[in-house]
PDB file of N, CA and C in Angstrom:
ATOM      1  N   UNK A   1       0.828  -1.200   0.000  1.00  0.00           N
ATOM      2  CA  UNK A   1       0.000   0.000   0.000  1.00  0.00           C
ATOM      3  C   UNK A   1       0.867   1.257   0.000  1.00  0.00           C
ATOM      4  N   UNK A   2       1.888   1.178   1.020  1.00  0.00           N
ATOM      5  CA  UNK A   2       2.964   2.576   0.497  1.00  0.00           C
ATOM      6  C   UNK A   2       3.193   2.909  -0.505  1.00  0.00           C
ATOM      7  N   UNK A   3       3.355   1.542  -1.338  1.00  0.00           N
ATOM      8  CA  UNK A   3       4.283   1.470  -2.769  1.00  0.00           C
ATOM      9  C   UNK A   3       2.954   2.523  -3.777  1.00  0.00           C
ATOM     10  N   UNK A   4       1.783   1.680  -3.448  1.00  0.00           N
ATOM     11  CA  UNK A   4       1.414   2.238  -3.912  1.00  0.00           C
ATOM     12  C   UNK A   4       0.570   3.987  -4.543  1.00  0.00           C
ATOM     13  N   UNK A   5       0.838   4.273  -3.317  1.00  0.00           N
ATOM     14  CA  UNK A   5       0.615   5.721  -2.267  1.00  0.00           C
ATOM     15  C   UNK A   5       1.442   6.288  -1.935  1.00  0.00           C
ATOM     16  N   UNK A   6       2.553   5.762  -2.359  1.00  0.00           N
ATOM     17  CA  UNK A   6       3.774   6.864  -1.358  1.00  0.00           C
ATOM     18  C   UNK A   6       3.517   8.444  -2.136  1.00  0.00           C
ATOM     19  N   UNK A   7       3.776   8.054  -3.582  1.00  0.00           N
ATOM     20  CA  UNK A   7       3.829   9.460  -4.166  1.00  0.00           C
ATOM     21  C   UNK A   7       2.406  10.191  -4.067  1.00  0.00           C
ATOM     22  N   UNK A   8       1.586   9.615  -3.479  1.00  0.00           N
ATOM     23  CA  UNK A   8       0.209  10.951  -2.875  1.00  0.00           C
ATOM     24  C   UNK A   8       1.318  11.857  -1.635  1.00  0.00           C
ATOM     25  N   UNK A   9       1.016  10.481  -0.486  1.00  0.00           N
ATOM     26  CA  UNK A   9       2.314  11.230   0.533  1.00  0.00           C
ATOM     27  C   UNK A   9       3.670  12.228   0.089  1.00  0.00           C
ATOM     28  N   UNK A  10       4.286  12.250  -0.883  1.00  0.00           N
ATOM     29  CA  UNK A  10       5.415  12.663  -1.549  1.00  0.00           C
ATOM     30  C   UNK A  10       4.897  14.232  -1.690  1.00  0.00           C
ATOM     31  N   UNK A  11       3.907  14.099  -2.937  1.00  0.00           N
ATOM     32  CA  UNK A  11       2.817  14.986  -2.783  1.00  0.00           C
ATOM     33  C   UNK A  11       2.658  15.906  -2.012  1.00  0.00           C
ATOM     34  N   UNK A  12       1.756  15.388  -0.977  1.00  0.00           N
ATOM     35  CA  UNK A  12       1.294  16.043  -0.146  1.00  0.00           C
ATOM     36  C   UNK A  12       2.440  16.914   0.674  1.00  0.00           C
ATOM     37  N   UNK A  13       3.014  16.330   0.995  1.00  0.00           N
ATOM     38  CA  UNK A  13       4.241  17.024   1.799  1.00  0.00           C
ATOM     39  C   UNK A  13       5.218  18.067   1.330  1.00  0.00           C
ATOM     40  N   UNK A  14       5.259  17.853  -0.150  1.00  0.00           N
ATOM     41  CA  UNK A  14       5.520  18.582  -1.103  1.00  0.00           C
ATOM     42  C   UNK A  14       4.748  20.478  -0.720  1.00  0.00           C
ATOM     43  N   UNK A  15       3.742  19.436  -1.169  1.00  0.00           N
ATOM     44  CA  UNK A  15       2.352  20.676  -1.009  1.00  0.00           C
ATOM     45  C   UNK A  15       2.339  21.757  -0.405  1.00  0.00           C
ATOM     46  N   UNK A  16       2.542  20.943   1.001  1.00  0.00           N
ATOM     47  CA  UNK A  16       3.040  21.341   1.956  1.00  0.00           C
ATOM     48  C   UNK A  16       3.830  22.640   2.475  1.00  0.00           C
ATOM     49  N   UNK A  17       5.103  22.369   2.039  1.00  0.00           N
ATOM     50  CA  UNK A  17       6.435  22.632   2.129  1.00  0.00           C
ATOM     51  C   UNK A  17       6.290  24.074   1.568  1.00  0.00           C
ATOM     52  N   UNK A  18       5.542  23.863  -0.432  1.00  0.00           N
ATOM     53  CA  UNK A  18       5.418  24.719  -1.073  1.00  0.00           C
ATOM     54  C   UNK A  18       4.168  26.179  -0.642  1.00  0.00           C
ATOM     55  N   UNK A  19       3.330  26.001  -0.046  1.00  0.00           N
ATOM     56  CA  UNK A  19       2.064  26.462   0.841  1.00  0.00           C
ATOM     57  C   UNK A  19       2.919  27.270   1.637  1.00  0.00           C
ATOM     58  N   UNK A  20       3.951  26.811   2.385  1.00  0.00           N
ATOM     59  CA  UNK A  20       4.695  27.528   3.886  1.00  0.00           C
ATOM     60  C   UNK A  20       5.522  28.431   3.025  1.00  0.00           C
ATOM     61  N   UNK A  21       6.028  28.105   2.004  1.00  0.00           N
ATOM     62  CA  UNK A  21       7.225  28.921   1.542  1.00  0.00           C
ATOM     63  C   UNK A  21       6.139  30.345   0.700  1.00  0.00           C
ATOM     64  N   UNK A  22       5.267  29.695  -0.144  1.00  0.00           N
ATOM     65  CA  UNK A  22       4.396  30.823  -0.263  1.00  0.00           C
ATOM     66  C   UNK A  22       3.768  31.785   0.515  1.00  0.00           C
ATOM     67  N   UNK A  23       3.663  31.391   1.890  1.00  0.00           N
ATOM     68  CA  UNK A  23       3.492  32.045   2.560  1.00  0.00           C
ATOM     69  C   UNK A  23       3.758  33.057   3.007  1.00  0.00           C
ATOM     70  N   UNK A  24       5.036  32.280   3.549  1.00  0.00           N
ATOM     71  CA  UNK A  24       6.343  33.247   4.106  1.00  0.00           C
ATOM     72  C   UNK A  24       6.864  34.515   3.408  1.00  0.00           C
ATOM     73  N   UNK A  25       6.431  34.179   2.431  1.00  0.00           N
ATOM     74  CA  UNK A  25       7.071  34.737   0.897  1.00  0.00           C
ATOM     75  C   UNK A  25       6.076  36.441   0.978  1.00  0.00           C
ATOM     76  N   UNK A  26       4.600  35.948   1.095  1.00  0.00           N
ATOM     77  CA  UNK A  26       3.830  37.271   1.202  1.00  0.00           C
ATOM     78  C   UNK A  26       4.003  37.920   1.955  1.00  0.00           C
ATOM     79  N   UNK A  27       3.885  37.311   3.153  1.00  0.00           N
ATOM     80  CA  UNK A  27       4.096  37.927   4.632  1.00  0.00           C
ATOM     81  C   UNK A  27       5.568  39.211   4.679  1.00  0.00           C
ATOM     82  N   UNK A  28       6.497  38.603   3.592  1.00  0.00           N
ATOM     83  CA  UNK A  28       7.575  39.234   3.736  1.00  0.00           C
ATOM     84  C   UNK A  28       7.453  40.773   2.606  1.00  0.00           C
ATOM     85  N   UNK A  29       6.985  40.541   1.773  1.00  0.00           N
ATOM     86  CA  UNK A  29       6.612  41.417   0.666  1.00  0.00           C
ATOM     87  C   UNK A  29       5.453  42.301   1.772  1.00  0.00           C
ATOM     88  N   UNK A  30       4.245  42.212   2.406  1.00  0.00           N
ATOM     89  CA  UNK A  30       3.594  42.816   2.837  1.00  0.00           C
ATOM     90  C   UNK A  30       4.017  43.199   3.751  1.00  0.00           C
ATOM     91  N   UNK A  31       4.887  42.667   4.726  1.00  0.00           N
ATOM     92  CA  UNK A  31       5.854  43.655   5.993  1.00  0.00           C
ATOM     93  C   UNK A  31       6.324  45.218   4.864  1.00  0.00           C
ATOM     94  N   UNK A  32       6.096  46.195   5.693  1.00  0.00           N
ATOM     95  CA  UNK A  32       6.688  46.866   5.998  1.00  0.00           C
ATOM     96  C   UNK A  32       8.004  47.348   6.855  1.00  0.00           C
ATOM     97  N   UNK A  33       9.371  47.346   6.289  1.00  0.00           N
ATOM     98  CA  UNK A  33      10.512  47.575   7.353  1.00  0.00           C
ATOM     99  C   UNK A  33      10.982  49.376   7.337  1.00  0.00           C
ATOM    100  N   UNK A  34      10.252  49.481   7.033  1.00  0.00           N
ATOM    101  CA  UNK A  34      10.500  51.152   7.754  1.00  0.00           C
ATOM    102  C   UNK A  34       9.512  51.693   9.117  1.00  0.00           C
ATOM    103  N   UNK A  35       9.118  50.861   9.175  1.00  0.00           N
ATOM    104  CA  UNK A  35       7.821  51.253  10.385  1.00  0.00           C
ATOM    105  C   UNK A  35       8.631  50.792  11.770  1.00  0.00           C
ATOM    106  N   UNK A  36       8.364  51.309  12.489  1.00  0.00           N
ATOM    107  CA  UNK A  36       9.291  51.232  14.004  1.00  0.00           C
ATOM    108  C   UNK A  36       8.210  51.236  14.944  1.00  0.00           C
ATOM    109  N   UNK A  37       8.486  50.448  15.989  1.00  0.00           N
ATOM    110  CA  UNK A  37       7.221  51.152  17.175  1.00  0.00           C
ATOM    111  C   UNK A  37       7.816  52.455  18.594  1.00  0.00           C
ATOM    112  N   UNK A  38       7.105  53.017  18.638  1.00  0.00           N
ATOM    113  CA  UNK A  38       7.608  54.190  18.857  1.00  0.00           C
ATOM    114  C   UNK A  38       7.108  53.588  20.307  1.00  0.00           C
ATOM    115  N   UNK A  39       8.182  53.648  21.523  1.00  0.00           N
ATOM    116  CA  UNK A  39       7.779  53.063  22.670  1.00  0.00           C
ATOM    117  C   UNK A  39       7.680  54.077  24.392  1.00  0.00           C
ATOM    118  N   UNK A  40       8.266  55.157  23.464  1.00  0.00           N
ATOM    119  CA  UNK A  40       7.781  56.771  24.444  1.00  0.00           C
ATOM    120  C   UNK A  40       6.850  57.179  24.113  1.00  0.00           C
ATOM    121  N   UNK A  41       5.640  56.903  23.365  1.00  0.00           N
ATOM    122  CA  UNK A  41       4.702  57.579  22.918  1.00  0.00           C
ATOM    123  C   UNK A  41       3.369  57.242  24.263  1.00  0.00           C
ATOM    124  N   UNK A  42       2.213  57.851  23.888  1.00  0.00           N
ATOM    125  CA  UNK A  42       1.428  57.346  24.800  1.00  0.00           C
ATOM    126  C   UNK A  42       0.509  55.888  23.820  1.00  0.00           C
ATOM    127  N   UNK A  43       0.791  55.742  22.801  1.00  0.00           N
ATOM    128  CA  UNK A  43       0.602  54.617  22.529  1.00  0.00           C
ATOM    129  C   UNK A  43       1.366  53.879  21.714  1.00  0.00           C
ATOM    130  N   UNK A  44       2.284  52.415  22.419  1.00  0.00           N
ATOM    131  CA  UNK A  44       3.310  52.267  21.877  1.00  0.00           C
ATOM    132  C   UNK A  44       3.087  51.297  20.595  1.00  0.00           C
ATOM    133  N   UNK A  45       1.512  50.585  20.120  1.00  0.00           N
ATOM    134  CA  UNK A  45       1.479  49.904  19.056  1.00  0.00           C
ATOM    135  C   UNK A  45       0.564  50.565  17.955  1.00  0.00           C
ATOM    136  N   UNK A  46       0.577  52.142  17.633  1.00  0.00           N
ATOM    137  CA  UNK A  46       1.449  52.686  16.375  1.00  0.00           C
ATOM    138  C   UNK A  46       2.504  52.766  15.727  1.00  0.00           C
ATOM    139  N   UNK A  47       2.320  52.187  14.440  1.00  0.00           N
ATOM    140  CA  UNK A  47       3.981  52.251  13.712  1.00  0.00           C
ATOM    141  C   UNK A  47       4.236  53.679  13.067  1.00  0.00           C
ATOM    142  N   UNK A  48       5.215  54.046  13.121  1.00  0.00           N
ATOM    143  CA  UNK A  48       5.512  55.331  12.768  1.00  0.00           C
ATOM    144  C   UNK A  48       6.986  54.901  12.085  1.00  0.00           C
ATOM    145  N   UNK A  49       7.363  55.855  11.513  1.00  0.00           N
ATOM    146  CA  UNK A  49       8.803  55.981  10.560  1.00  0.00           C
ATOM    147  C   UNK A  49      10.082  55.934  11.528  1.00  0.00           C
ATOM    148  N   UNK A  50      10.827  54.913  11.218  1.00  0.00           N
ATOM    149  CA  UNK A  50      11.539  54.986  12.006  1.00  0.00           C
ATOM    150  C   UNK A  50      13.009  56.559  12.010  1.00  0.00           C
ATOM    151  N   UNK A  51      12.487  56.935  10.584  1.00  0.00           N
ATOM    152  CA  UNK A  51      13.134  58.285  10.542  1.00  0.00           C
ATOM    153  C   UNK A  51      13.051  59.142  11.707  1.00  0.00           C
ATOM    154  N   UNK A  52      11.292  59.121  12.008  1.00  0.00           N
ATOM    155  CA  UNK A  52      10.603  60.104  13.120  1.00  0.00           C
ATOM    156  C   UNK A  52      11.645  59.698  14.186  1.00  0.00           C
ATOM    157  N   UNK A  53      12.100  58.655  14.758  1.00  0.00           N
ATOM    158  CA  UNK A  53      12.286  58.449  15.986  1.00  0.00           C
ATOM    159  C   UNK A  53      13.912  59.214  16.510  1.00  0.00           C
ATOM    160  N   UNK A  54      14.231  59.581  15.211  1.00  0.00           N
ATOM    161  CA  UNK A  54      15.634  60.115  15.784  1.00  0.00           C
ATOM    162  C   UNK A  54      15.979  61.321  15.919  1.00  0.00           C
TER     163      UNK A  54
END
């Protein structure tokens, strides 16, 4: 039954693998790295420029 199924499993894990990396992938494109959290403010989870902070 492996023999015959392995490559679903192969597959799948594949799938897998490829799903997480796509993921990761957006997440990184949709970050923003100029945004800083400004932690003297009266509210410290606004992102603001980390230009502002200096």
């Amino acid at each position: 039954m492996l023999r015959k199924y392995g490559w679903l499993i192969v597959f799948t894990f594949f799938m897998f693998l490829f799903d997480t990396l796509i993921m990761q992938w957006i997440e990184l494109l949709a970050t923003d790295y100029e945004k800083c959290r400004n932690m003297d403010s009266v509210n410290p989870l606004k992102l603001v420029n980390c230009a502002e902070l200096k």
